[in-house]
N, C-alpha and C. Protein backbone atom coordinates (compact mmCIF):
# COMPACT_ATOMS: atom_id res chain seq x y z
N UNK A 1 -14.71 4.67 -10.89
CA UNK A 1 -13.90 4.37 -9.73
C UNK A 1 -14.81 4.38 -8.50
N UNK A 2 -14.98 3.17 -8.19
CA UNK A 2 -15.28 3.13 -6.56
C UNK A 2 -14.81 3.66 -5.43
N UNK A 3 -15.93 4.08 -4.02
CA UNK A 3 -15.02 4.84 -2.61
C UNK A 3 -14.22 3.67 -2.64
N UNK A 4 -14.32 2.76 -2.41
CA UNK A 4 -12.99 1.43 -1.68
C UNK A 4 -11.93 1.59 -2.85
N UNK A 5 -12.01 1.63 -4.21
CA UNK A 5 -10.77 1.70 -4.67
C UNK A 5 -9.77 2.94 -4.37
N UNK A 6 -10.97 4.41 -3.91
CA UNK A 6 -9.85 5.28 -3.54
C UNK A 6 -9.19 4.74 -2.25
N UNK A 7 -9.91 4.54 -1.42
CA UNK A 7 -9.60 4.26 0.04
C UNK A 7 -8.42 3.42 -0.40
N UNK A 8 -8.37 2.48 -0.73
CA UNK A 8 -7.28 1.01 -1.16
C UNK A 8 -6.12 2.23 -1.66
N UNK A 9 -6.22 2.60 -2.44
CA UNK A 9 -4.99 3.36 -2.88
C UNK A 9 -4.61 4.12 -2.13
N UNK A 10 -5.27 5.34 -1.59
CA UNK A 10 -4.34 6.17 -0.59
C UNK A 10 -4.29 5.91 0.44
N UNK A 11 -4.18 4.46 1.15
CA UNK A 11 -4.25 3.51 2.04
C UNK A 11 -2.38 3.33 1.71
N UNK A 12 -2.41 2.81 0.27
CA UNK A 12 -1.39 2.05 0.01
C UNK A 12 -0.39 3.19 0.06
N UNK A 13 -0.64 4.27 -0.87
CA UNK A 13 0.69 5.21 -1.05
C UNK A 13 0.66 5.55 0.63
N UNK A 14 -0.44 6.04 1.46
CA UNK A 14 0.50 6.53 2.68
C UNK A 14 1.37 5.37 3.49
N UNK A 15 1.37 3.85 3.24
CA UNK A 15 2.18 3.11 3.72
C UNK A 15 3.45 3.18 3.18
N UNK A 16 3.73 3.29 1.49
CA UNK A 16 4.45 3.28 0.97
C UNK A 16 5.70 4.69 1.44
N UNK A 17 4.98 5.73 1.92
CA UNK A 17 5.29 6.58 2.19
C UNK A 17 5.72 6.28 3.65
N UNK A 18 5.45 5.46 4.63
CA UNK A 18 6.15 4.74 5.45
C UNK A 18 7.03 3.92 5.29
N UNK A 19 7.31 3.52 4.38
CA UNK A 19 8.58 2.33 4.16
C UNK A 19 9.56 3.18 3.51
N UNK A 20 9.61 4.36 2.89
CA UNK A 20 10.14 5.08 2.76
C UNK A 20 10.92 5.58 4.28
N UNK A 21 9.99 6.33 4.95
CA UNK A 21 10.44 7.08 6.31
C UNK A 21 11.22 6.06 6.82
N UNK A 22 10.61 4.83 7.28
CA UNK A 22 11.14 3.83 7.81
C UNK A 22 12.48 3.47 7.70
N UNK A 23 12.94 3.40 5.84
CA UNK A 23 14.08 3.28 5.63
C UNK A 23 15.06 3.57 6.08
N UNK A 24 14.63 5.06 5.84
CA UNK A 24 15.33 6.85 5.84
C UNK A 24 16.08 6.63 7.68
N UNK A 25 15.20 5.81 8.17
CA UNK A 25 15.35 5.70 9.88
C UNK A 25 16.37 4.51 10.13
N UNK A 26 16.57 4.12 9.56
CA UNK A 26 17.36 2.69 9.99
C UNK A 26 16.41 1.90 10.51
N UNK A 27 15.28 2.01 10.34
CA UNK A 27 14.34 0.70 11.67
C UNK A 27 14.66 -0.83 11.21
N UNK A 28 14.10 -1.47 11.91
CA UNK A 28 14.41 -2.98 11.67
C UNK A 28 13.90 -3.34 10.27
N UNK A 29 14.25 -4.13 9.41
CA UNK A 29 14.04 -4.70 8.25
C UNK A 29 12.81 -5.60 8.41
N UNK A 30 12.50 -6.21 9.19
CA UNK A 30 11.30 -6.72 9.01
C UNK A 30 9.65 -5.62 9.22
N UNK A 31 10.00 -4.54 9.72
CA UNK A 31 9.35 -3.75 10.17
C UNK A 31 9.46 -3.07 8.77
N UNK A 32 10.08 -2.68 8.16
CA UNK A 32 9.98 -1.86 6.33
C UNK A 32 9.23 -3.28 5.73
N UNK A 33 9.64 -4.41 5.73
CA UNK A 33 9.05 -5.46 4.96
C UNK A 33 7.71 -5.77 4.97
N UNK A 34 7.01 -5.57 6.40
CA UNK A 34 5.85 -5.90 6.53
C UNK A 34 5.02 -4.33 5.56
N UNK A 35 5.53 -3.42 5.79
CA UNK A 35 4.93 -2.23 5.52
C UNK A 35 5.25 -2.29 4.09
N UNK A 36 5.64 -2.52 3.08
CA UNK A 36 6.09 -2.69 2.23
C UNK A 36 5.16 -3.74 1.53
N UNK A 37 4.60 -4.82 2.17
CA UNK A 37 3.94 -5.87 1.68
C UNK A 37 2.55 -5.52 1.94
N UNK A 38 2.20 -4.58 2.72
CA UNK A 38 0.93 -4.20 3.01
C UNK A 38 0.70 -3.09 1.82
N UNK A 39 1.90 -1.97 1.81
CA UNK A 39 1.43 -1.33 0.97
C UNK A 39 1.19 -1.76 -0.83
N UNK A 40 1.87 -2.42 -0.91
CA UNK A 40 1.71 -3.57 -2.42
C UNK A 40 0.53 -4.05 -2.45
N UNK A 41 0.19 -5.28 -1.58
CA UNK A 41 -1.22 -5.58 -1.28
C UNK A 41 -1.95 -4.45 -1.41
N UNK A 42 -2.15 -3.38 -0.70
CA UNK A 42 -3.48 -2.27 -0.74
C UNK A 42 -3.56 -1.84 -2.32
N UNK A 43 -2.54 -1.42 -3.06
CA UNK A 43 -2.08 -0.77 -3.92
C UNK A 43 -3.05 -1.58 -5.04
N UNK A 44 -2.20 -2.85 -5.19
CA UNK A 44 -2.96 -3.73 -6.40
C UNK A 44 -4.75 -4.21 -6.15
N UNK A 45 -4.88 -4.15 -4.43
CA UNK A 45 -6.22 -4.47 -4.51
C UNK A 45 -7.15 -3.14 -5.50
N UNK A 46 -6.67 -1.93 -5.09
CA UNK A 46 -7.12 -0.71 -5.50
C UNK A 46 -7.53 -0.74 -6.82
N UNK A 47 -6.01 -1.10 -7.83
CA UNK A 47 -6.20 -1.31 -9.02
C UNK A 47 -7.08 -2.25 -9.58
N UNK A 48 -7.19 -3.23 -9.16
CA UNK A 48 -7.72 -4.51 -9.41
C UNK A 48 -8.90 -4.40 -9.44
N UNK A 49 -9.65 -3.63 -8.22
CA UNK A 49 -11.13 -3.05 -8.42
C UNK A 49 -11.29 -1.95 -9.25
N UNK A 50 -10.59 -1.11 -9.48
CA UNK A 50 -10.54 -0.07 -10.69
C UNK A 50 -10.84 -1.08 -12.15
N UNK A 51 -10.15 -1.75 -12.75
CA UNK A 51 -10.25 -2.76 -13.98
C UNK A 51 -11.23 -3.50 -13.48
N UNK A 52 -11.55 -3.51 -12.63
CA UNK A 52 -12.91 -4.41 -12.56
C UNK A 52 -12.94 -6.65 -12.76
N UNK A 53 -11.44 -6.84 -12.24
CA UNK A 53 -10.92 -7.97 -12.55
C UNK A 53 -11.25 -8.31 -10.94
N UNK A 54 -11.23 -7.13 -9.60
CA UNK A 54 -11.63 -8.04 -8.71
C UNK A 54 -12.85 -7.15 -7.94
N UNK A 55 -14.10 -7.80 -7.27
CA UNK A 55 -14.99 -7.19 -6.90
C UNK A 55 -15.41 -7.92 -5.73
């Protein structure tokens, strides 16, 4: 495991962990969506360099 794949991942869960809060808040829906799509994006880049499918 590479530093950038950790970084990528606990990048992603602490966003994820914002779209959570976010929810929990009533905030605007596009505002959970964007955070939501960022944290997905970070998440799979993470993995993706872990398997070694992206570098």
């Amino acid at each position: 495991m590479t530093g950038l794949s950790t970084v990528l991942i606990v990048v992603g869960l602490f966003l994820a962990g914002g779209v959570y809060s976010f929810a929990r808040q009533k905030m605007p829906k596009g505002v959970v969506v964007l955070l939501a799509v960022a944290s997905g994006m970070c998440l799979l880049a993470g993995v993706l360099r872990i398997q070694g499918i992206w570098e």
